[in-house]
Protein backbone atom coordinates (compact mmCIF):
# COMPACT_ATOMS: atom_id res chain seq x y z
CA UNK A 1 0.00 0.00 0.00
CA UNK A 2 0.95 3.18 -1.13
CA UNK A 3 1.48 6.20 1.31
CA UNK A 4 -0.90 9.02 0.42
CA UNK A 5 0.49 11.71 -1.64
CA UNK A 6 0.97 14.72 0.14
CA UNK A 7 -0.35 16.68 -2.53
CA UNK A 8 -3.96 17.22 -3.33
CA UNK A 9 -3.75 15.17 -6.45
CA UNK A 10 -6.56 12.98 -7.77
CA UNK A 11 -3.75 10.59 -9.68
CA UNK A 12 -4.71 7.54 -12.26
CA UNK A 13 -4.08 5.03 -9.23
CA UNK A 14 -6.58 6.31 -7.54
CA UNK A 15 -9.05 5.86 -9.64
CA UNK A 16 -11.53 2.52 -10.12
CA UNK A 17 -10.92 1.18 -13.18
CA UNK A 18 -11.08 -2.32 -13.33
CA UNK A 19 -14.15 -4.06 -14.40
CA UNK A 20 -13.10 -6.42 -12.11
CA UNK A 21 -12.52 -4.90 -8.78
CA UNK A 22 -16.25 -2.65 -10.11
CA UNK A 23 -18.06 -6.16 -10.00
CA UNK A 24 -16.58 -7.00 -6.72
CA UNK A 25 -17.87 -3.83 -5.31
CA UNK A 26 -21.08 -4.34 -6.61
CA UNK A 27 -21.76 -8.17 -5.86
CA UNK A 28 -20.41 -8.43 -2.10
CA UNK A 29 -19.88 -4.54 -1.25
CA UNK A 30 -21.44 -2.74 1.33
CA UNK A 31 -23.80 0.01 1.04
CA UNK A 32 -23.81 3.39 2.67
CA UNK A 33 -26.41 6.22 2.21
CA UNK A 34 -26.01 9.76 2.48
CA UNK A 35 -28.40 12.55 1.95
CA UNK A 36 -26.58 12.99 -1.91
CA UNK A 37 -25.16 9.73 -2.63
CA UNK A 38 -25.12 5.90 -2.02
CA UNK A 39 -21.48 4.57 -1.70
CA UNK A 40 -20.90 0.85 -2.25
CA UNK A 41 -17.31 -0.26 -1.00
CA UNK A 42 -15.58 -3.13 -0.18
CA UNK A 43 -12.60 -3.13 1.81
CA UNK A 44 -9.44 -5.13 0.84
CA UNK A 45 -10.70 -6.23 -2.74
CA UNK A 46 -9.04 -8.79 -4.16
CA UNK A 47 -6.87 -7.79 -6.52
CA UNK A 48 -5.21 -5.69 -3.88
CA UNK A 49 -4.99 -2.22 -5.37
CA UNK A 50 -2.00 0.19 -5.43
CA UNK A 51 -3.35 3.26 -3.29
CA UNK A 52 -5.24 3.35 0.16
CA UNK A 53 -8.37 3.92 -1.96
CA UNK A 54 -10.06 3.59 -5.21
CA UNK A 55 -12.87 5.58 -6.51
CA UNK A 56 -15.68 5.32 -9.60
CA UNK A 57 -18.60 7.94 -9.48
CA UNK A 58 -21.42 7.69 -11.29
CA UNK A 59 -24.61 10.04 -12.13
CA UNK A 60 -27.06 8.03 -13.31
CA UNK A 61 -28.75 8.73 -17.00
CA UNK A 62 -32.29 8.29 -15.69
CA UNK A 63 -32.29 11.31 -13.38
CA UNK A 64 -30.23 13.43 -15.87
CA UNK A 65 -30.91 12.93 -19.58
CA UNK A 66 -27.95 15.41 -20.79
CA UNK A 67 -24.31 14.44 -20.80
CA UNK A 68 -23.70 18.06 -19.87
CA UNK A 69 -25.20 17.53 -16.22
CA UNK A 70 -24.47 14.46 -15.81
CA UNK A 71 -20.25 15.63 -16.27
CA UNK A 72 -21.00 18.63 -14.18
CA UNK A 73 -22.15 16.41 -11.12
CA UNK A 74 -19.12 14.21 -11.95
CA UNK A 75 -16.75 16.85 -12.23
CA UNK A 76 -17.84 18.88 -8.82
CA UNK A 77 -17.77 15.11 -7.24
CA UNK A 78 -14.35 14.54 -7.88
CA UNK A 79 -13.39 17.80 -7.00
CA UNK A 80 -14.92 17.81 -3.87
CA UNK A 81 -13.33 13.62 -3.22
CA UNK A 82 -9.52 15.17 -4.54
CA UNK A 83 -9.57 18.13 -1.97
CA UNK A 84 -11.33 15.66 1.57
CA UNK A 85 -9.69 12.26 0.88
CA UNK A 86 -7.56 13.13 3.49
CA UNK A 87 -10.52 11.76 5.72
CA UNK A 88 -10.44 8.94 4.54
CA UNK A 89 -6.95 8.05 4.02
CA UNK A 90 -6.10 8.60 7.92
CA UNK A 91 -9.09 6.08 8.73
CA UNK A 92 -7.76 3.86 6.12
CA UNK A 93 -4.32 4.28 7.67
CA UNK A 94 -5.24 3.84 10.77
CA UNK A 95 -6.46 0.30 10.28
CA UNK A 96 -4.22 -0.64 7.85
CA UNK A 97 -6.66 -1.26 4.95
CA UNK A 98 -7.78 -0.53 1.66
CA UNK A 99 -11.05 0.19 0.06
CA UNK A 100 -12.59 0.47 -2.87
CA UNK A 101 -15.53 2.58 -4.01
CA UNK A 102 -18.09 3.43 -6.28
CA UNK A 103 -20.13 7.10 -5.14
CA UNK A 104 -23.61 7.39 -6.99
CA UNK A 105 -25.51 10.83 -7.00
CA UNK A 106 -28.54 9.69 -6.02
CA UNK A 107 -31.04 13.10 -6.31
CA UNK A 108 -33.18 14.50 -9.62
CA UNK A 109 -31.36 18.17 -9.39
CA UNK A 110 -28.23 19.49 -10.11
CA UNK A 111 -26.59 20.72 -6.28
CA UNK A 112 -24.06 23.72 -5.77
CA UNK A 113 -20.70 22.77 -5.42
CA UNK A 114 -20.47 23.72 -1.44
CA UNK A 115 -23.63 21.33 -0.83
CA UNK A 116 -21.96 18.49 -2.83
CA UNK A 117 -18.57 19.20 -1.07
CA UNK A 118 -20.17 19.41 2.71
CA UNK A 119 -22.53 15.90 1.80
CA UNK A 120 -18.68 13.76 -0.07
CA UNK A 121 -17.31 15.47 3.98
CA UNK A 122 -20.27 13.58 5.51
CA UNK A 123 -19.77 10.56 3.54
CA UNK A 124 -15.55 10.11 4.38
CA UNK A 125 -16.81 10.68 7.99
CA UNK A 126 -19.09 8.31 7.55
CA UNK A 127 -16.92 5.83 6.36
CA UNK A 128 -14.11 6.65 8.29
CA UNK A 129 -16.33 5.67 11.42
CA UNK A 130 -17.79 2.74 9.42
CA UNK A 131 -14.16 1.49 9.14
CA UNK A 132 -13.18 2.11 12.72
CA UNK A 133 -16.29 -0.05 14.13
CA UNK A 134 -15.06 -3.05 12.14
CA UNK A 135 -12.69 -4.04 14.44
């Protein structure tokens, strides 16, 4: 396991890619709801991956029909992940684990930035203290 970069960076390892590791998530993840999003995530995943954490997000097509929201939401979501991982990555460190994750927007209207940042804050917490009751 990688140490987290001490830069603000949102780098290609830290992003879900494999179709592999996404199944994985999906079939035997666990599920965590927010007021904004659901997060599935699975902790560990098999193949180990090379950062504390791994991240897809996804806006679904049936709430927004243009590609042009749908990016916006993305774009503001990853934005908001790159500059609070740090959350995460201290639980994550803490415990000595990895985790990967898929975050799905789960309302019918485009939020602010500030609401989507204070609700991915909410979510690392969340998961953070998800992570800590484990063991």
């Amino acid at each position: 396991m990688q140490e987290a970069p001490t830069n603000q960076a949102f780098t290609k390892s830290e992003r879900l890619c494999s179709k592999k590791i996404i199944d994985a998530v999906v079939d035997q993840g666990d599920s965590v709801y927010t007021t904004l999003f659901r997060i599935m995530f699975l902790i560990n995943p098999i193949p180990p991956i090379p950062s504390p954490a791994q991240v897809a997000f996804s806006v679904p097509k049936r709430g927004f029909r243009h590609a042009v929201a749908r990016n916006l939401l993305k774009r503001r979501m990853r934005e908001a992940y790159r500059k609070n991982k740090h959350i995460l990555y201290q639980a994550l460190a803490e415990k000595g684990k990895t985790m990967a994750l898929i975050i799905v927007y789960r309302q019918n209207t485009i939020a602010d930035y500030m609401t989507i940042e204070e609700a991915v804050v909410a979510m690392m917490n969340k998961l953070g203290d998800n992570l800590r009751k484990r063991e």
